[in-house]
C-alpha atoms as a PDB file:
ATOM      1  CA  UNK A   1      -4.885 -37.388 -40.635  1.00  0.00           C
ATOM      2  CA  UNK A   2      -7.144 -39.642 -40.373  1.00  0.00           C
ATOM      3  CA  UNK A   3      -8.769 -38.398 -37.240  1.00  0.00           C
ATOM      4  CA  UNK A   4     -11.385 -40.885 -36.037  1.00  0.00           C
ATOM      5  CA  UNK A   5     -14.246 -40.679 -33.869  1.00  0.00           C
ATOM      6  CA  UNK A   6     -16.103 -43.452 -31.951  1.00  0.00           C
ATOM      7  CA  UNK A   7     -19.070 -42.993 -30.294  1.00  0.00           C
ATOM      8  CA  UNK A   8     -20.719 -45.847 -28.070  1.00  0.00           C
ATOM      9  CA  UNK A   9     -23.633 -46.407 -25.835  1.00  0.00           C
ATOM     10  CA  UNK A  10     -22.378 -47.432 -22.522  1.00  0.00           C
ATOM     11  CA  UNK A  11     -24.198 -50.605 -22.258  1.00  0.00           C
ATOM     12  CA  UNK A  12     -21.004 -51.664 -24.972  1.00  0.00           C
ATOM     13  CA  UNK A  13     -17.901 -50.851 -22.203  1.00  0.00           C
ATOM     14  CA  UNK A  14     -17.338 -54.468 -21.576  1.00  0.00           C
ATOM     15  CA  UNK A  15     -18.256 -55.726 -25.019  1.00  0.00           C
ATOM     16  CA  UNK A  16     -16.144 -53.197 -27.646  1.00  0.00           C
ATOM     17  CA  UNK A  17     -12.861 -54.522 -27.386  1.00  0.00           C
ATOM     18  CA  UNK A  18     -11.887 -50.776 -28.907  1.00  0.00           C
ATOM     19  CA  UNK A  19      -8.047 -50.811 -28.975  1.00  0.00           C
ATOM     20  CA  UNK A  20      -8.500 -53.841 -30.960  1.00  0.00           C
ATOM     21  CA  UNK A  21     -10.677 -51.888 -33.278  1.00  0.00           C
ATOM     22  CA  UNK A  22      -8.253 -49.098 -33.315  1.00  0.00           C
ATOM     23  CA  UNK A  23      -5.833 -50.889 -33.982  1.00  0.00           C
ATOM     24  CA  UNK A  24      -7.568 -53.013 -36.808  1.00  0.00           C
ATOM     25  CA  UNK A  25      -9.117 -50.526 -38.294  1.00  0.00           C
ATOM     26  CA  UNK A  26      -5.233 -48.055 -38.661  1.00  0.00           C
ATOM     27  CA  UNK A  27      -3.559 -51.326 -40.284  1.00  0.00           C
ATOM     28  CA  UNK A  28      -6.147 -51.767 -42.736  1.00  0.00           C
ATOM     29  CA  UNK A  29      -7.139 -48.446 -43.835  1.00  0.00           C
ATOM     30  CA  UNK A  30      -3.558 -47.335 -43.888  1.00  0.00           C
ATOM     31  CA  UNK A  31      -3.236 -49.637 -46.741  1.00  0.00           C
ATOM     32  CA  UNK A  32      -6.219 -49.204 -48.056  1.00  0.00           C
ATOM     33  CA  UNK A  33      -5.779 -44.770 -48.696  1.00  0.00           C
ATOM     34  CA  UNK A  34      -2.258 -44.821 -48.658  1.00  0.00           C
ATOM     35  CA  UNK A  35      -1.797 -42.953 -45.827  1.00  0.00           C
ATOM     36  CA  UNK A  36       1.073 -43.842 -42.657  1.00  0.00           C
ATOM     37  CA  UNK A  37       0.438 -46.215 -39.849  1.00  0.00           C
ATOM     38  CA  UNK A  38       1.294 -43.063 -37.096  1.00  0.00           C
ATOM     39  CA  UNK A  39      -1.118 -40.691 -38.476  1.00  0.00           C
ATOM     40  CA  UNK A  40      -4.365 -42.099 -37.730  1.00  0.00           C
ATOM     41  CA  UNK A  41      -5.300 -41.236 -34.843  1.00  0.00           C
ATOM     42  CA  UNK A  42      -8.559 -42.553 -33.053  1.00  0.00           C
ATOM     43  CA  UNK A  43     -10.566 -41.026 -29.929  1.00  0.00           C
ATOM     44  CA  UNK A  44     -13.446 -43.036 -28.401  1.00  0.00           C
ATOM     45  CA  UNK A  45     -16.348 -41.262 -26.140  1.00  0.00           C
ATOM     46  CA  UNK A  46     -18.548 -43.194 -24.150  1.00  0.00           C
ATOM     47  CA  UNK A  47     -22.364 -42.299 -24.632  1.00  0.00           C
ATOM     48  CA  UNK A  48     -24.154 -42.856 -20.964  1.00  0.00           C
ATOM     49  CA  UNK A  49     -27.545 -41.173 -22.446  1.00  0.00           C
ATOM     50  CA  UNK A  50     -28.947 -42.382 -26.089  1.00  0.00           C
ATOM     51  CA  UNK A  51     -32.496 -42.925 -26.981  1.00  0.00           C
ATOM     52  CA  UNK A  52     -33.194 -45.093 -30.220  1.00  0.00           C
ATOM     53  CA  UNK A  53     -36.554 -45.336 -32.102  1.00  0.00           C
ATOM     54  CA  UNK A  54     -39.247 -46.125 -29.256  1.00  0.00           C
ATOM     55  CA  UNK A  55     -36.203 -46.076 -26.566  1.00  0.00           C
ATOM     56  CA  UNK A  56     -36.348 -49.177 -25.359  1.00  0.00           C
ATOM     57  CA  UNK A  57     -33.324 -50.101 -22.865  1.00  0.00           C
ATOM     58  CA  UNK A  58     -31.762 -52.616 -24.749  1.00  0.00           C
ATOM     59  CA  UNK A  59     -31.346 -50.534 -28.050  1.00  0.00           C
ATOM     60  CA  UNK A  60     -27.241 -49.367 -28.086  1.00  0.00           C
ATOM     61  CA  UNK A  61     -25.221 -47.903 -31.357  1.00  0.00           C
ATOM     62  CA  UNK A  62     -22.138 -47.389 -31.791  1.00  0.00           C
ATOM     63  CA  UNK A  63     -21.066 -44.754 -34.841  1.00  0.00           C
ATOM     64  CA  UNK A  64     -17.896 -43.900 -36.571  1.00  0.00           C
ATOM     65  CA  UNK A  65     -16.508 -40.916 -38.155  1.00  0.00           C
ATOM     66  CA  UNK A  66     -13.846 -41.421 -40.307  1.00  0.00           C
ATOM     67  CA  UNK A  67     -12.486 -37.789 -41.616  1.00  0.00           C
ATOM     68  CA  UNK A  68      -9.767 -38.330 -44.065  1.00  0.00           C
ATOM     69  CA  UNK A  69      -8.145 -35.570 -46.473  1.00  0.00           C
ATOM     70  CA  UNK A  70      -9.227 -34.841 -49.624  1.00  0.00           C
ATOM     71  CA  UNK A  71      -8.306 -36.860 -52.925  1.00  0.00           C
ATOM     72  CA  UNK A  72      -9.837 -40.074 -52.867  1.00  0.00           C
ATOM     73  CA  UNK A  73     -12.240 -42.148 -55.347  1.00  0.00           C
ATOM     74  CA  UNK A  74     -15.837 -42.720 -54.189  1.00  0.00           C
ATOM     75  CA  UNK A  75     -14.640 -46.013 -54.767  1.00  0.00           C
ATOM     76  CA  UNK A  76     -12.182 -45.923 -52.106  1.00  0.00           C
ATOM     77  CA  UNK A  77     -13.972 -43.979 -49.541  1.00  0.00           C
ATOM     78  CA  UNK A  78     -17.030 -46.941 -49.813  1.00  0.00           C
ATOM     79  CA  UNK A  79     -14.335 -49.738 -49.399  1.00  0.00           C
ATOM     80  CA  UNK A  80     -13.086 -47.565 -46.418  1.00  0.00           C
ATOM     81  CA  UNK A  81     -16.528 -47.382 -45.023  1.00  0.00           C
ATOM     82  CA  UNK A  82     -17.194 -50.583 -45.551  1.00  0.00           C
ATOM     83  CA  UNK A  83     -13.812 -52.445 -44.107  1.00  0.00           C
ATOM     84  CA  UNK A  84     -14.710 -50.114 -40.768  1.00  0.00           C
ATOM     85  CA  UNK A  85     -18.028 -51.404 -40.533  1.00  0.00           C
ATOM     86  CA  UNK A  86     -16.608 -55.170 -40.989  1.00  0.00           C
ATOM     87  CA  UNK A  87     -14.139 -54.608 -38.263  1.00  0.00           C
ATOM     88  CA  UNK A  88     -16.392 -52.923 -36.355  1.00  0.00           C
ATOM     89  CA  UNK A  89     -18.990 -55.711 -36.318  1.00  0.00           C
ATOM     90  CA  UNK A  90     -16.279 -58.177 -35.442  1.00  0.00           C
ATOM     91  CA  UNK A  91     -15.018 -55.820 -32.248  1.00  0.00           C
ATOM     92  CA  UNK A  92     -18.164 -55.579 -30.839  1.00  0.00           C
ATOM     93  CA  UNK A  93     -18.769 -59.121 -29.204  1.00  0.00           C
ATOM     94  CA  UNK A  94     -21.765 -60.578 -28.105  1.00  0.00           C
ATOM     95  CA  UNK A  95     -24.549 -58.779 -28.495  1.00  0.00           C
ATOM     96  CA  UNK A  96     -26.239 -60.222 -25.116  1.00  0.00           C
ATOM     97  CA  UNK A  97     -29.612 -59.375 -25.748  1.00  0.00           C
ATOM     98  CA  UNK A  98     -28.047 -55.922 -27.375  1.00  0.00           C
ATOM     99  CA  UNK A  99     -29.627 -54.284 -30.433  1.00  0.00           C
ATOM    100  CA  UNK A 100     -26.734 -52.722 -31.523  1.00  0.00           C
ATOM    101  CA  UNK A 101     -27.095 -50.186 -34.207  1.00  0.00           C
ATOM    102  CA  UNK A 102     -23.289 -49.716 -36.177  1.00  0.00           C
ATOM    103  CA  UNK A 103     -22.703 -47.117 -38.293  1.00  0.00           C
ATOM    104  CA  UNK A 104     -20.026 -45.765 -40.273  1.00  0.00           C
ATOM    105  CA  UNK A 105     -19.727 -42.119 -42.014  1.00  0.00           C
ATOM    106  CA  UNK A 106     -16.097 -41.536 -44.202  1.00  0.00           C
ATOM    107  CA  UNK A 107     -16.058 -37.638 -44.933  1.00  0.00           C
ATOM    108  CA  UNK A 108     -13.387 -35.402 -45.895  1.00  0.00           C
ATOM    109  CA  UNK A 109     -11.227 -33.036 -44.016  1.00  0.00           C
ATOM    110  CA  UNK A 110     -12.972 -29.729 -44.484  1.00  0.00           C
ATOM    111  CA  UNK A 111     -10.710 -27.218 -46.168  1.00  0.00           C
ATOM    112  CA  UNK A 112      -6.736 -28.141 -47.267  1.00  0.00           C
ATOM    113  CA  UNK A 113      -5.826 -26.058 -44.108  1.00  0.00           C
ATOM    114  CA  UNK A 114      -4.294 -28.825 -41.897  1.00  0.00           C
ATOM    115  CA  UNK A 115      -1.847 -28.527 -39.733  1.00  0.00           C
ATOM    116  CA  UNK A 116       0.600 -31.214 -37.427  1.00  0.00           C
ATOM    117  CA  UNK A 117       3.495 -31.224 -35.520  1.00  0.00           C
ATOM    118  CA  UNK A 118       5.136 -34.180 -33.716  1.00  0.00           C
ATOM    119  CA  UNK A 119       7.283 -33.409 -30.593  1.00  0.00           C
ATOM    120  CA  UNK A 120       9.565 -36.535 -29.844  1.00  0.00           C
END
């Protein structure tokens, strides 16, 4: 826990700087829902195929899925969503001629059945 998902249109490769994000985005929301620095975990999946509105070329997103366990405010989950989307915004770059759709979605861990082991 948290387990977070970025999606990204490939046009972004060279302008996400994502283990920044990643990185950003652990320290803060660690803090933020009490939760340790070594759980979060973050996966990233390049998106070579998205069509947007009217699908012109230069329309790109990039969307995260933040899926935390149960037990916190609304309060907490918007400043969650929110402080993603901030950092987010500031990973992304230049938008060179980009319109860059960023989205965030902060949803709970379905069920209380979760389950980790560390091997060291």
């Amino acid at each position: 826990m948290p387990q977070i998902t970025v999606e990204y249109s490939a046009q972004l490769a060279g302008r996400f700087d994502r283990r920044a994000f990643a990185l950003a985005l652990h320290a803060e929301a660690s803090a933020l829902i009490d939760s340790t620095l070594g759980s979060f975990k973050t996966r990233f999946y390049r998106l070579d195929e998205v069509v947007i509105g009217a699908g012109a070329e230069t329309d790109v997103m990039v969307h995260v899925d933040l899926a935390i366990l149960p037990g916190r405010s609304r309060e907490t989950k918007q400043k969650l969503g929110q402080t993603a989307l901030d950092l987010l915004v500031r990973h992304l770059g230049d938008p060179g001629g980009l319109s860059t759709q960023a989205t965030v979605e902060v949803r709970e861990l379905e069920g209380a059945d979760y389950h980790k082991h560390v091997l060291v």
